[in-house]
C-alpha atoms as a PDB file:
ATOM      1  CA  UNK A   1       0.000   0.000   0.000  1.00  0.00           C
ATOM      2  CA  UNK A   2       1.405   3.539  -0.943  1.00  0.00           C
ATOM      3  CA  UNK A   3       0.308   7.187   0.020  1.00  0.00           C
ATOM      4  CA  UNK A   4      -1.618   7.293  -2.746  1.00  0.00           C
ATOM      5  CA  UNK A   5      -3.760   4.288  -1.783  1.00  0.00           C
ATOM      6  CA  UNK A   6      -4.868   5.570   1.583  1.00  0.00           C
ATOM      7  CA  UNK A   7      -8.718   5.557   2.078  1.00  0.00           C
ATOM      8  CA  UNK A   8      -8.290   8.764   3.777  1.00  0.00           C
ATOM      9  CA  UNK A   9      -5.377  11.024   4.717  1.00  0.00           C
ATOM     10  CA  UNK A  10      -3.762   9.999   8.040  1.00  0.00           C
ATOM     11  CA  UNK A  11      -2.028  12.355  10.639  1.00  0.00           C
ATOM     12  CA  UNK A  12       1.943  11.523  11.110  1.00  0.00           C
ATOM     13  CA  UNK A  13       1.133   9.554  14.451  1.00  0.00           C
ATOM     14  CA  UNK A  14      -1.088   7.641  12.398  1.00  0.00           C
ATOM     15  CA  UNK A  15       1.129   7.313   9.750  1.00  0.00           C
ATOM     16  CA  UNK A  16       4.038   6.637  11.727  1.00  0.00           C
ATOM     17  CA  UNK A  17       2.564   3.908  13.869  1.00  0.00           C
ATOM     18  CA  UNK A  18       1.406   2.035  10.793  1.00  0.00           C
ATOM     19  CA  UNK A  19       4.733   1.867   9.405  1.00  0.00           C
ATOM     20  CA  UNK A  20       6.628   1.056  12.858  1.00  0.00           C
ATOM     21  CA  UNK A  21       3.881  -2.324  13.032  1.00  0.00           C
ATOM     22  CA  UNK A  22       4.899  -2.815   9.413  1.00  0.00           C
ATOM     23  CA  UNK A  23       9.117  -2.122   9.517  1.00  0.00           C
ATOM     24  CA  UNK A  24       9.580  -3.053  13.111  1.00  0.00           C
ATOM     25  CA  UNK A  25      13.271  -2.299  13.824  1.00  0.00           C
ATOM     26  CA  UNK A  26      13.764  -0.114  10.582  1.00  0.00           C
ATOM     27  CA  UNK A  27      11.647   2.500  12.171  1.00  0.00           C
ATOM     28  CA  UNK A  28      13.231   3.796  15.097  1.00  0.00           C
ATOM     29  CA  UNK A  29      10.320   4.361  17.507  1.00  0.00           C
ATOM     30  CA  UNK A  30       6.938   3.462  18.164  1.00  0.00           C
ATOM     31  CA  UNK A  31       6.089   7.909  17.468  1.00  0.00           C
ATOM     32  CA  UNK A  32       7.457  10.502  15.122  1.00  0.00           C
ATOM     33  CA  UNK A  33      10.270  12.807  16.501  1.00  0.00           C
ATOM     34  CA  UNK A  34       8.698  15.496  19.283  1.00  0.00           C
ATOM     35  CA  UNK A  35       9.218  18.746  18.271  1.00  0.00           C
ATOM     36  CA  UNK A  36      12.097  19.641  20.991  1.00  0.00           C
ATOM     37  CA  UNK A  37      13.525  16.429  19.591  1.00  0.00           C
ATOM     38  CA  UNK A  38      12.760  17.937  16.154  1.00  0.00           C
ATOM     39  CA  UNK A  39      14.454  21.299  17.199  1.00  0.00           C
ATOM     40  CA  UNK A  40      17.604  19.200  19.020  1.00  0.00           C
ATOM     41  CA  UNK A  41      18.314  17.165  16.090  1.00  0.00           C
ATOM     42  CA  UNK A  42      18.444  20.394  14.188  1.00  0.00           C
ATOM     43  CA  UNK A  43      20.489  22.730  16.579  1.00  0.00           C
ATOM     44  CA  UNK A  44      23.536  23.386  13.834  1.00  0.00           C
ATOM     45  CA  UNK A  45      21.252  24.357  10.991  1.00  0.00           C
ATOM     46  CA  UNK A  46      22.285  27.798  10.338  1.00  0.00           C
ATOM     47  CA  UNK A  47      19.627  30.557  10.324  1.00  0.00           C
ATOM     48  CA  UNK A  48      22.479  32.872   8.689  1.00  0.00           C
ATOM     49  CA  UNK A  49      24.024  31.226   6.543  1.00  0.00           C
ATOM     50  CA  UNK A  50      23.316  28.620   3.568  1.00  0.00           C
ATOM     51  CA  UNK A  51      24.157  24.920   3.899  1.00  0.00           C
ATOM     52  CA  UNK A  52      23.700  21.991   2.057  1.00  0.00           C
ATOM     53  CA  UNK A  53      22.090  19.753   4.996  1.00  0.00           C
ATOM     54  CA  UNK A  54      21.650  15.892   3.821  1.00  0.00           C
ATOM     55  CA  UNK A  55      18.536  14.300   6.099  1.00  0.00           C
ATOM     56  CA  UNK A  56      18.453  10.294   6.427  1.00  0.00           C
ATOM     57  CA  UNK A  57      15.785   8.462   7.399  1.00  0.00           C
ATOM     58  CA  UNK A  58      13.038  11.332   7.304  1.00  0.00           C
ATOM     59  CA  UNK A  59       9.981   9.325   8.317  1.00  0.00           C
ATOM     60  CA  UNK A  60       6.894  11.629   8.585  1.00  0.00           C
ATOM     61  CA  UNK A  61       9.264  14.588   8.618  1.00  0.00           C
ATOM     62  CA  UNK A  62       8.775  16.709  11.762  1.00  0.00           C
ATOM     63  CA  UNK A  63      12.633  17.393  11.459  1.00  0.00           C
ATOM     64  CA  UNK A  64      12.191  18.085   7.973  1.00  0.00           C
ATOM     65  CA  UNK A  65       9.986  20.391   8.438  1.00  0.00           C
ATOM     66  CA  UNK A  66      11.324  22.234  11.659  1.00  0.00           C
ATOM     67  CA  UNK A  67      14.707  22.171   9.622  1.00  0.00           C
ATOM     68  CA  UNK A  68      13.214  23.999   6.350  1.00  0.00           C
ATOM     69  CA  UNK A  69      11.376  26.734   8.890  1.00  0.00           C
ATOM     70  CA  UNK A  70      15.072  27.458  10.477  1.00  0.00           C
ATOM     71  CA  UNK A  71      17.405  27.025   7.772  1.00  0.00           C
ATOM     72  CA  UNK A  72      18.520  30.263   5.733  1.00  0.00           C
ATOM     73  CA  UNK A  73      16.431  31.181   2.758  1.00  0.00           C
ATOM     74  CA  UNK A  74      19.384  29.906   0.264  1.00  0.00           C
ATOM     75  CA  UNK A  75      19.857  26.688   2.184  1.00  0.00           C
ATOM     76  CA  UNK A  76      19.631  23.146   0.491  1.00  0.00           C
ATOM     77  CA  UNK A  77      17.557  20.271   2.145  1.00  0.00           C
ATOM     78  CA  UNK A  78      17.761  16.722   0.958  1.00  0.00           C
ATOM     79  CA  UNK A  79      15.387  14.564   2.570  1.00  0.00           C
ATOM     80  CA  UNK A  80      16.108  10.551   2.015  1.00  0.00           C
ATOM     81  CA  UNK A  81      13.645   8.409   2.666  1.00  0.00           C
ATOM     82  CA  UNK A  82      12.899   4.759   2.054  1.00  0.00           C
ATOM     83  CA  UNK A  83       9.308   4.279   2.936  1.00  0.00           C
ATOM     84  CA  UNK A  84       7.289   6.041  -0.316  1.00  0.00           C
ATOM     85  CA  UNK A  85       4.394   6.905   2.116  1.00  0.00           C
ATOM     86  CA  UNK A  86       6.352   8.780   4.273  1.00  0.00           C
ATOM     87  CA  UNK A  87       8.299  10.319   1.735  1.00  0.00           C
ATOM     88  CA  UNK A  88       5.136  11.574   0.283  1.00  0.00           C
ATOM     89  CA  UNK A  89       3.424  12.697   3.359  1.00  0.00           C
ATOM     90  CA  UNK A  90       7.005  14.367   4.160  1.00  0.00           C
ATOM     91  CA  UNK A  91       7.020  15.913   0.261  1.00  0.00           C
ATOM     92  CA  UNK A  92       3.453  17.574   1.529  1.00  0.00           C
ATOM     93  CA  UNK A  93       4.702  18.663   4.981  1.00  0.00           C
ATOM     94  CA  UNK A  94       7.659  20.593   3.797  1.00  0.00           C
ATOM     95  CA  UNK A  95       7.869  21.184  -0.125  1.00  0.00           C
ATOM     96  CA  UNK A  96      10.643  23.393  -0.151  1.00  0.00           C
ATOM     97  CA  UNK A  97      12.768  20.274   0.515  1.00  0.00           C
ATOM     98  CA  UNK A  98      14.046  17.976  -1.729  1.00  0.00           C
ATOM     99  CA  UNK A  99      12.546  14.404  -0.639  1.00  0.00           C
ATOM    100  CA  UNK A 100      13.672  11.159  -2.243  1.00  0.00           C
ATOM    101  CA  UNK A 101      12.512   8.093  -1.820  1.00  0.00           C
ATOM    102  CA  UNK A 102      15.530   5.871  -1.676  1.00  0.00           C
ATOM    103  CA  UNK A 103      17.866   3.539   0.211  1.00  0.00           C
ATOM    104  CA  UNK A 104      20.035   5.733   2.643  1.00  0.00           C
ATOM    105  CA  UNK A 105      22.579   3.475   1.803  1.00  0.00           C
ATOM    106  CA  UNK A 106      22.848   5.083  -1.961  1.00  0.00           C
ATOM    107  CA  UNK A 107      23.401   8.796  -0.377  1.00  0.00           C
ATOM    108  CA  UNK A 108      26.019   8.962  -2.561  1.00  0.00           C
ATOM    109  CA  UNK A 109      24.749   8.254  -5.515  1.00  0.00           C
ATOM    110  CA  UNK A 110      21.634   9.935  -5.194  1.00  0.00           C
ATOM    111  CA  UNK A 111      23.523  13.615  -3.994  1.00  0.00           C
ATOM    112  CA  UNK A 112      25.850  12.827  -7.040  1.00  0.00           C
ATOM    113  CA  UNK A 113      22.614  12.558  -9.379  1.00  0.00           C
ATOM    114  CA  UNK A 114      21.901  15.930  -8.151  1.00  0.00           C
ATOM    115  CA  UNK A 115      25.526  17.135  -8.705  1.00  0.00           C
ATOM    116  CA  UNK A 116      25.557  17.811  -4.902  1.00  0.00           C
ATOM    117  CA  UNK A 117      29.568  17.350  -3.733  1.00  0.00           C
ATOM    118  CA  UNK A 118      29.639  19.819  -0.356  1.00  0.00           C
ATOM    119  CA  UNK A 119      27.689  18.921   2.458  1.00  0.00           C
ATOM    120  CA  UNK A 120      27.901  20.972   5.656  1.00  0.00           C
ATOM    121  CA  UNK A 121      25.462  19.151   8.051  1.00  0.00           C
ATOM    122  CA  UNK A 122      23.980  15.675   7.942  1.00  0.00           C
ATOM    123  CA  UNK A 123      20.665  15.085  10.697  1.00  0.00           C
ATOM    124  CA  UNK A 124      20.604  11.259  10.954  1.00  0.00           C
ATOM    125  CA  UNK A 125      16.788   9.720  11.920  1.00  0.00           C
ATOM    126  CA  UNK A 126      18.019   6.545  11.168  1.00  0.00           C
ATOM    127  CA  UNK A 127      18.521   3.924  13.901  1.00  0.00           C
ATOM    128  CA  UNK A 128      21.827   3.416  12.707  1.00  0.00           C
ATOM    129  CA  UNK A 129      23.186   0.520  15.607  1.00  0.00           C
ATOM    130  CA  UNK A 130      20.789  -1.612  14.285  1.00  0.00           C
ATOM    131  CA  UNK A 131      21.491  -1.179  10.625  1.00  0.00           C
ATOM    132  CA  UNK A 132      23.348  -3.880   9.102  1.00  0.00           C
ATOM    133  CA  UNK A 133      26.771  -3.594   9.316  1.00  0.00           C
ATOM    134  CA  UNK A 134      27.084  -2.792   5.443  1.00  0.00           C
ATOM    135  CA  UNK A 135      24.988  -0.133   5.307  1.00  0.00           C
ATOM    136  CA  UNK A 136      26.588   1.366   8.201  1.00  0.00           C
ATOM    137  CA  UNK A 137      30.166   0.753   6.234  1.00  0.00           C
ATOM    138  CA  UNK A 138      28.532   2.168   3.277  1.00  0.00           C
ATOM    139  CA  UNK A 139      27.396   5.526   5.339  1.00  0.00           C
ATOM    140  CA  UNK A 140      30.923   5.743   6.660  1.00  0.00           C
ATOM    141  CA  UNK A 141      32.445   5.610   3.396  1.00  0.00           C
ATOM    142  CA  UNK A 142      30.252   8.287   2.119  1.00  0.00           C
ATOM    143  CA  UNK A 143      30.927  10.800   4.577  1.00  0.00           C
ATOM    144  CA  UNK A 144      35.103   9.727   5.050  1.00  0.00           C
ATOM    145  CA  UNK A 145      34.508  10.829   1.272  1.00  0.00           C
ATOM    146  CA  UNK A 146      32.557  14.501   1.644  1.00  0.00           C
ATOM    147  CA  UNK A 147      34.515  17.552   0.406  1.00  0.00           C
ATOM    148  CA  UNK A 148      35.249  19.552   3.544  1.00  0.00           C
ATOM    149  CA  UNK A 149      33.877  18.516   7.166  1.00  0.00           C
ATOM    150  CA  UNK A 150      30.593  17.756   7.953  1.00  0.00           C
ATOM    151  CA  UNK A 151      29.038  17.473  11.068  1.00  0.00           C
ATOM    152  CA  UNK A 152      26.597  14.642  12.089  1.00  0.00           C
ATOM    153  CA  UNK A 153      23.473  15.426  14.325  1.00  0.00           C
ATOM    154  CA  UNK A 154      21.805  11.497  15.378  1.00  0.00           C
ATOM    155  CA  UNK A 155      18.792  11.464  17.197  1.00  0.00           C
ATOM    156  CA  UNK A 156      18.226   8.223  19.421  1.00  0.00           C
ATOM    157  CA  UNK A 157      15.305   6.750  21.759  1.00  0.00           C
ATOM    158  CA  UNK A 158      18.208   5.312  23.580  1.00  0.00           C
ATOM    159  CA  UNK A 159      19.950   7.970  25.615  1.00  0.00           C
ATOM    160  CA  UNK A 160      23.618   7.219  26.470  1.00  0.00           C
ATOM    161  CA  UNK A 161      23.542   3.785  25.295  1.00  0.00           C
ATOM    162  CA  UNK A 162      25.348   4.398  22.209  1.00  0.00           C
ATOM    163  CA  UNK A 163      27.973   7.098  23.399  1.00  0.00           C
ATOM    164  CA  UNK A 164      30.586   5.226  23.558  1.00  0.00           C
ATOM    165  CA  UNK A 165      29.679   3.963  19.982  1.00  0.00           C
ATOM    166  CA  UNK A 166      30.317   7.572  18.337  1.00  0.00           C
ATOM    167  CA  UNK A 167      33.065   8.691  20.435  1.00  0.00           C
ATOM    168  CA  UNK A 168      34.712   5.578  18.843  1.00  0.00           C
ATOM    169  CA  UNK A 169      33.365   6.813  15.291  1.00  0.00           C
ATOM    170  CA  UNK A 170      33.915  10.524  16.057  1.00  0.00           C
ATOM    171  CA  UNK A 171      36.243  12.993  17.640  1.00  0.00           C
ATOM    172  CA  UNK A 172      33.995  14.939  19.288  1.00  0.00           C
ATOM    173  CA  UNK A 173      30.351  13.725  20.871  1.00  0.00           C
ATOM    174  CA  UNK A 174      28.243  16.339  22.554  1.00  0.00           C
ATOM    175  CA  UNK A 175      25.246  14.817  23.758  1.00  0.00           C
ATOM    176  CA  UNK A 176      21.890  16.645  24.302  1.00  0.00           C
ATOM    177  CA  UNK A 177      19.264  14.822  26.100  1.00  0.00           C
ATOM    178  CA  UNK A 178      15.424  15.553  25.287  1.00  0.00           C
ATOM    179  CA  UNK A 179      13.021  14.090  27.935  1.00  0.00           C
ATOM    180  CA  UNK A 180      10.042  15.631  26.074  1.00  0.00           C
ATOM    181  CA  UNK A 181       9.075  12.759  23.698  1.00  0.00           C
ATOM    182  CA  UNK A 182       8.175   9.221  23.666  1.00  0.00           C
ATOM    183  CA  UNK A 183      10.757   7.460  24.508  1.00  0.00           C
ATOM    184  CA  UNK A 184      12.132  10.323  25.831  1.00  0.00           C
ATOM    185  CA  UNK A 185      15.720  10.435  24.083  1.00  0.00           C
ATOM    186  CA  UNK A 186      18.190  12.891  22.709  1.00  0.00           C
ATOM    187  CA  UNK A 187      20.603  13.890  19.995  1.00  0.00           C
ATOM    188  CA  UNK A 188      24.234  12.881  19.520  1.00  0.00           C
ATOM    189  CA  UNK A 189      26.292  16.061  17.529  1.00  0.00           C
ATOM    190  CA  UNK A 190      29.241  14.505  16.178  1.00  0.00           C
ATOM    191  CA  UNK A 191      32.343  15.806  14.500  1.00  0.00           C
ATOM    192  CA  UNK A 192      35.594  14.801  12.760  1.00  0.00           C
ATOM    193  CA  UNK A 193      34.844  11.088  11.926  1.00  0.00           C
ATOM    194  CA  UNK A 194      37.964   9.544  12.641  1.00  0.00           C
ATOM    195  CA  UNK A 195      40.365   7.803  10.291  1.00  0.00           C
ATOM    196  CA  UNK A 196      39.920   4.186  12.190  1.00  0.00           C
ATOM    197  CA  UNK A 197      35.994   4.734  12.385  1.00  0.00           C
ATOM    198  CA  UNK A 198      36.287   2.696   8.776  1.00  0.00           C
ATOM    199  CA  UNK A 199      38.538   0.022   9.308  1.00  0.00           C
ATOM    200  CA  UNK A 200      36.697  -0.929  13.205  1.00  0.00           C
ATOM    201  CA  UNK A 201      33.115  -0.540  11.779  1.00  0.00           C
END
């Protein structure tokens, strides 16, 4: 069943929830993103200054949209997501973004497609320790491989659990808990993926 198919337009909760029962552990929670988890996950989009900002795993896109109503007016949003109901009900939410509907694990690929080379900030919705270990490789590669340094923001339902994880991917780890959505959980900002993160993931 796509978007298209619906009997009737469903709210992201909805929308959400019907694809968590369907994806299990490729969805990361049981609700979309709250909106101070929304507005964590997107604390280093500039309101100043354009960026190219590279979004994976947008689901019903609350941080989509909270991202394109900060970002500067010149800013770039690309919005990947697998799931072609989300990615049109995320299309809808925030239009000014550009929202495919693709494997996260192509990133590459699909920014090349859009002759997209620079990317200053990537907001991860993914639940990345459970990915399989290929994808995650594949990911790694990708950004080892970005012109310039991007940062990482990751949103988890896990808080703490998965520190030590990224400080072993990642020079610096600030961590910003969110108790305000269910399960509460918080936002790993990550810089300066290290040259080892490749060879130990």
């Amino acid at each position: 069943m796509t978007f298209k198919h619906l009997t009737r337009p469903m709210g992201p909760r909805s929308l959400h929830f019907m694809k968590f029962l369907q994806h299990g552990r490729g969805v990361a929670s049981l609700a979309p993103s709250s909106r101070r988890l929304a507005a964590a996950a997107c604390r280093h989009v500039s309101t100043d200054r354009p960026q190219v900002i590279v979004e994976l795993g947008a689901g019903a896109g609350p941080i989509t949209g909270h991202a394109v109503r900060r970002m500067h007016p010149q800013s770039r949003l690309i919005a990947i997501e697998q799931d072609p109901d989300l990615a049109a009900f995320t299309q809808r939410l925030a239009p000014s973004a550009e929202v495919v509907c693709g494997d996260a694990g192509d990133v590459g690929q699909i920014l090349a497609d859009r002759q997209v080379g620079h990317v200053d900030l990537i907001i991860n919705g993914l639940p990345t320790p459970s990915l399989p270990p290929a994808i995650t490789r594949r990911l790694l590669t990708w950004m080892d491989g970005l012109q310039g340094s991007a940062s990482m923001s990751q949103i988890t339902v896990m808080p703490w659990v998965y520190l030590r994880l990224y400080r072993a991917l990642f020079e610096r780890v600030d961590f910003e808990l969110v108790w305000a959505n269910i399960p509460p959980g918080g936002v790993y900002h990550c810089s300066g993926l290290k040259p080892r993160a490749l060879a130990d993931s």
